[in-house]
Protein backbone atom coordinates (compact mmCIF):
# COMPACT_ATOMS: atom_id res chain seq x y z
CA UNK A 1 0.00 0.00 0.00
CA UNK A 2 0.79 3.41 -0.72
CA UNK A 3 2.63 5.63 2.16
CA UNK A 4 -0.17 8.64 1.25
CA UNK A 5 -3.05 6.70 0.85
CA UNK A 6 -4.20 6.00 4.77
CA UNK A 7 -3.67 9.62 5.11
CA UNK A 8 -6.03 10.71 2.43
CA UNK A 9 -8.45 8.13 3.93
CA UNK A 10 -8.03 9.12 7.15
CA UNK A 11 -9.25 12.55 5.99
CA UNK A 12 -12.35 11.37 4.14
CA UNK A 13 -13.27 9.42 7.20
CA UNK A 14 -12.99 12.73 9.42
CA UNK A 15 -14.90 14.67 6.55
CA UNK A 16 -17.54 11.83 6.50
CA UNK A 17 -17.72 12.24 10.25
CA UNK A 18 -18.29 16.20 10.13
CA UNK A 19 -21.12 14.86 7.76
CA UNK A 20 -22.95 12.63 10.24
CA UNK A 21 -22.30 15.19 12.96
CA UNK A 22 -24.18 17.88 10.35
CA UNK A 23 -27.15 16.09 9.59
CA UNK A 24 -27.54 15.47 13.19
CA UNK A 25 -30.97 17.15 14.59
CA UNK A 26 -29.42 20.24 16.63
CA UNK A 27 -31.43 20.46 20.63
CA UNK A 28 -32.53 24.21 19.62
CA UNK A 29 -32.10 26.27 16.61
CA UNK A 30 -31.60 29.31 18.37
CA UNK A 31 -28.26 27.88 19.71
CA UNK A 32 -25.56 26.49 17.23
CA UNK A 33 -23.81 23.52 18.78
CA UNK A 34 -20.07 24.16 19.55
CA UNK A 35 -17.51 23.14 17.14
CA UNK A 36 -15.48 20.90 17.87
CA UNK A 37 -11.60 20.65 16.69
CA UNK A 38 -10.99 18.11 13.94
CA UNK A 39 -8.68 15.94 16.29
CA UNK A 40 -11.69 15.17 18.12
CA UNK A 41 -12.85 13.13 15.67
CA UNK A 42 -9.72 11.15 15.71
CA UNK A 43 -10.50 8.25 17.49
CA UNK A 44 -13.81 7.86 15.03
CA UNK A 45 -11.48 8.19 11.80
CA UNK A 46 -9.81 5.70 12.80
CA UNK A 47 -12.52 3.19 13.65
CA UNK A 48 -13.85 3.26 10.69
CA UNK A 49 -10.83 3.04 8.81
CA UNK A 50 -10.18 -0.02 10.21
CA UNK A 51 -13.42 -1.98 9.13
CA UNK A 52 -12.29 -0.19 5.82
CA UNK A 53 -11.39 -2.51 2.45
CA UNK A 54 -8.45 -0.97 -0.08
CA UNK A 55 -11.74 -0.87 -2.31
CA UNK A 56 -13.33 1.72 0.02
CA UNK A 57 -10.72 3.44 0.79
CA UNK A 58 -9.81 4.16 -2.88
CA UNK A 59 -13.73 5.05 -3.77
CA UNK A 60 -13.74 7.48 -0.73
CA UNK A 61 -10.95 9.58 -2.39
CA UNK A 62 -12.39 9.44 -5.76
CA UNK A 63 -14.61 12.96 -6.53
CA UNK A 64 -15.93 12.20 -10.39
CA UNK A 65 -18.46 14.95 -11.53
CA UNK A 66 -22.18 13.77 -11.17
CA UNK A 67 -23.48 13.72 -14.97
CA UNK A 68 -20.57 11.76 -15.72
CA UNK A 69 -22.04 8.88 -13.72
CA UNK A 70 -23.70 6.02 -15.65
CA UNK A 71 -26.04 5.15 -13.13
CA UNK A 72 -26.61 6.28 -9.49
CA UNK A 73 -25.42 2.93 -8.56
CA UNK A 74 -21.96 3.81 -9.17
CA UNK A 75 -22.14 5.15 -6.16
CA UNK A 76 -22.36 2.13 -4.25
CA UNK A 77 -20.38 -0.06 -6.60
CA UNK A 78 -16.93 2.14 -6.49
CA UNK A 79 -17.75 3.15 -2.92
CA UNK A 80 -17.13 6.94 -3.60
CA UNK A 81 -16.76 9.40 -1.35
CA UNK A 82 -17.19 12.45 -2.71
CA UNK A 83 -19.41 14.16 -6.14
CA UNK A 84 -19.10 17.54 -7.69
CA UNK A 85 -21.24 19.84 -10.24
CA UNK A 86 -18.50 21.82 -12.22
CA UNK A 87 -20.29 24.61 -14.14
CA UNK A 88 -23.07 22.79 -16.32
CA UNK A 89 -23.15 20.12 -14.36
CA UNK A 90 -27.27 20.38 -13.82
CA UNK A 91 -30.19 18.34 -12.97
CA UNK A 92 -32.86 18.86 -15.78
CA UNK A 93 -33.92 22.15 -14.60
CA UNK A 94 -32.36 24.54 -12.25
CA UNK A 95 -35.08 24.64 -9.67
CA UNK A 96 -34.34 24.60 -6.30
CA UNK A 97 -36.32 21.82 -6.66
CA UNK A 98 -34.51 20.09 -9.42
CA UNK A 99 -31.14 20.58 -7.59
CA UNK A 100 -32.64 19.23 -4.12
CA UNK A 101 -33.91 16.12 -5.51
CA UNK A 102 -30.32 15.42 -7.47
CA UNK A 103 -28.32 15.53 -4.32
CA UNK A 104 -31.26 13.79 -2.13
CA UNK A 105 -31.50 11.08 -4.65
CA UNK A 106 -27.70 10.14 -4.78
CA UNK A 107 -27.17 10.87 -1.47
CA UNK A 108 -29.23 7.76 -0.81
CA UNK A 109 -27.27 5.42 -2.64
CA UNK A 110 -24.90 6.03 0.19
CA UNK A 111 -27.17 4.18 2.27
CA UNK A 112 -27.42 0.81 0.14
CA UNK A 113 -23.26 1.03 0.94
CA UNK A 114 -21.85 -1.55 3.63
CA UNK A 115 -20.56 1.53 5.51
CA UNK A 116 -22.78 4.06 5.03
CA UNK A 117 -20.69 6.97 4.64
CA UNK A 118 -22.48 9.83 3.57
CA UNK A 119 -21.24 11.78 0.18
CA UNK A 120 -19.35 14.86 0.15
CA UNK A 121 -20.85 17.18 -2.46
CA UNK A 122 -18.91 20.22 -3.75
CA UNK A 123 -20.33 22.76 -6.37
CA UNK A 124 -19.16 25.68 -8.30
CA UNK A 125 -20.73 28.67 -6.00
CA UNK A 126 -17.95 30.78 -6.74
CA UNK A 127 -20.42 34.41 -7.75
CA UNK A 128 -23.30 32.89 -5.60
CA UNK A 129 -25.36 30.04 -6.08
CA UNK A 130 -25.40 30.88 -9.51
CA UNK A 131 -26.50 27.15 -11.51
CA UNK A 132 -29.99 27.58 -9.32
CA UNK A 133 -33.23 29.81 -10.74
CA UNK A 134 -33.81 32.52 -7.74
CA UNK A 135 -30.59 32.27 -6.51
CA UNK A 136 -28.45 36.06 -5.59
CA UNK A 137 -26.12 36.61 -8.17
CA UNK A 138 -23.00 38.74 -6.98
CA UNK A 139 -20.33 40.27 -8.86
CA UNK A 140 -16.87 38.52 -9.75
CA UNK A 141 -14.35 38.35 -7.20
CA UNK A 142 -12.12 40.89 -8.93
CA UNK A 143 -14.85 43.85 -8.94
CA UNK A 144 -15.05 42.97 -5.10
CA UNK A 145 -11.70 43.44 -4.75
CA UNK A 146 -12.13 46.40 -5.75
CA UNK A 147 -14.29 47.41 -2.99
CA UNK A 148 -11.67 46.44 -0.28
CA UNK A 149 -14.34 45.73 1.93
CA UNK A 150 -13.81 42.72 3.99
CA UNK A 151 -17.28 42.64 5.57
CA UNK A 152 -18.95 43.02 2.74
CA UNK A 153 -16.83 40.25 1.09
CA UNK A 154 -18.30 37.87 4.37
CA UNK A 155 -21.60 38.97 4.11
CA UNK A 156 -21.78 37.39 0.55
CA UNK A 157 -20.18 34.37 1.28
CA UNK A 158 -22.22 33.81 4.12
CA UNK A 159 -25.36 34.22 2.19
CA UNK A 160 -24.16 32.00 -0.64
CA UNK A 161 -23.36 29.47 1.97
CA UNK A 162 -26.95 30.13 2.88
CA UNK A 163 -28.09 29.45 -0.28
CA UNK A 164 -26.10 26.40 -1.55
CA UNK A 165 -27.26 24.51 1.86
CA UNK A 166 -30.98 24.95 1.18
CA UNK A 167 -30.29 22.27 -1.69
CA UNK A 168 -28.28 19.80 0.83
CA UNK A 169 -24.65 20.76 -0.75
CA UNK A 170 -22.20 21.39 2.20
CA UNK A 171 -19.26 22.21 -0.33
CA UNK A 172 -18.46 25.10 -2.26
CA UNK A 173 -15.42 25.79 -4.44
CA UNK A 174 -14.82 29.44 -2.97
CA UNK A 175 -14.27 31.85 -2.64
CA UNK A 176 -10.98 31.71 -4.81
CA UNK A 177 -8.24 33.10 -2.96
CA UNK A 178 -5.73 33.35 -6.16
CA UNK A 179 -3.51 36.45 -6.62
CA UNK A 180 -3.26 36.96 -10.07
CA UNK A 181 -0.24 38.45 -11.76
CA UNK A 182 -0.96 38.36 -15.16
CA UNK A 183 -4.25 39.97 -16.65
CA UNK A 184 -3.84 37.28 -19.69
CA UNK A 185 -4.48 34.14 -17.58
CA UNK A 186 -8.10 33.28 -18.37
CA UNK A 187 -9.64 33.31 -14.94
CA UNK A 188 -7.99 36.54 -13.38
CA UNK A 189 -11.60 37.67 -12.76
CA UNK A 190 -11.71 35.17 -10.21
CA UNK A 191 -8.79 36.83 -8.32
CA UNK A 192 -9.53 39.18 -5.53
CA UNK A 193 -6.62 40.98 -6.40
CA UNK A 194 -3.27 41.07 -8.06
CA UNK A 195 -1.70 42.23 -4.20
CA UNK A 196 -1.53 39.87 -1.51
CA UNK A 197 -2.79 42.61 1.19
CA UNK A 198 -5.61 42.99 -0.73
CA UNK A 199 -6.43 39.07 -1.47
CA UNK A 200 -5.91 38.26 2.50
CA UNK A 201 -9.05 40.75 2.77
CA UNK A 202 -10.80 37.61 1.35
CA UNK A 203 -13.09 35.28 3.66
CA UNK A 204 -11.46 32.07 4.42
């Protein structure tokens, strides 16, 4: 076996066990429960890797974009841990709907697996929710940069956040936190800035 490869487990298994932890019923919504620091979840990581094959392990670190799937089932055949919707990457609308239903109906595929782990989903968020009708567009990440205003900068991350968990994701790609240098590369607009003192104005 690989030297990396119970590392990279290890950290799917803690991810998977933030996941449980989330979908967990909270005792009052008023209150957030405190978080707790990843080593806590130590002793659970490794638990379950232990009852883990090489099989699982490998699925668990494998992140394939959804429409690329042949059937839902692939889920519990290669064990995978993780699913992403790059930018047209859609269910057959863009309903909030449409979207809730996708990640509800191949989240439960996770179930039918001898484990159970649940799957982390990412998505491309990075100018708001953007793939879902109704959703708050914002601007790109360089024309906030411009406005070298921090809380502002929060504010719209937290509402995206907001937004992308109404539809049961719990991963976004962003915010990008590049520092372009060169106006010719093709995704400077994602860049906060070209200056670093400017970019580390960026929520993290």
């Amino acid at each position: 076996m690989r030297a990396w490869l119970p590392a990279f487990a290890a950290l799917a298994a803690i991810a998977s066990a933030l996941l449980a932890v989330a979908a967990a019923p909270s005792g009052s919504a008023a209150v957030p429960p405190a978080r707790k620091r990843f080593s806590a979840y130590d002793a659970q990581a490794r638990a379950l890797l232990a009852q883990m094959t090489l099989e699982e392990k490998i699925g668990q670190m494998v992140q394939p974009e959804q429409d690329k799937l042949a059937d839902g089932k692939d889920i519990e055949t290669y064990f995978l841990g993780s699913l992403l919707s790059g930018g047209d990457s859609d269910p057959k609308t863009n309903s909030l709907q449409d979207w809730t239903d996708l990640y509800d109906r191949l989240q439960s595929h996770t179930a039918r697996t001898r484990l159970k782990i649940p799957l982390l989903y990412g998505i491309d968020a990075v100018h708001g929710h953007n793939n879902v009708l109704g959703a708050v567009l914002f601007p790109h990440h360089i024309g906030l940069g411009a406005t070298r205003d921090g809380k502002l900068m929060e504010e719209i991350e937290r509402v995206t956040a907001e937004e992308v968990r109404s539809t049961g994701i719990q991963w976004v790609f962003a915010p990008c936190v590049a520092v372009a240098r060169d106006e010719r590369w093709g995704r400077t607009y994602e860049s906060y800035s070209e200056r670093r003192c400017e970019a580390s104005r960026a929520p993290t």
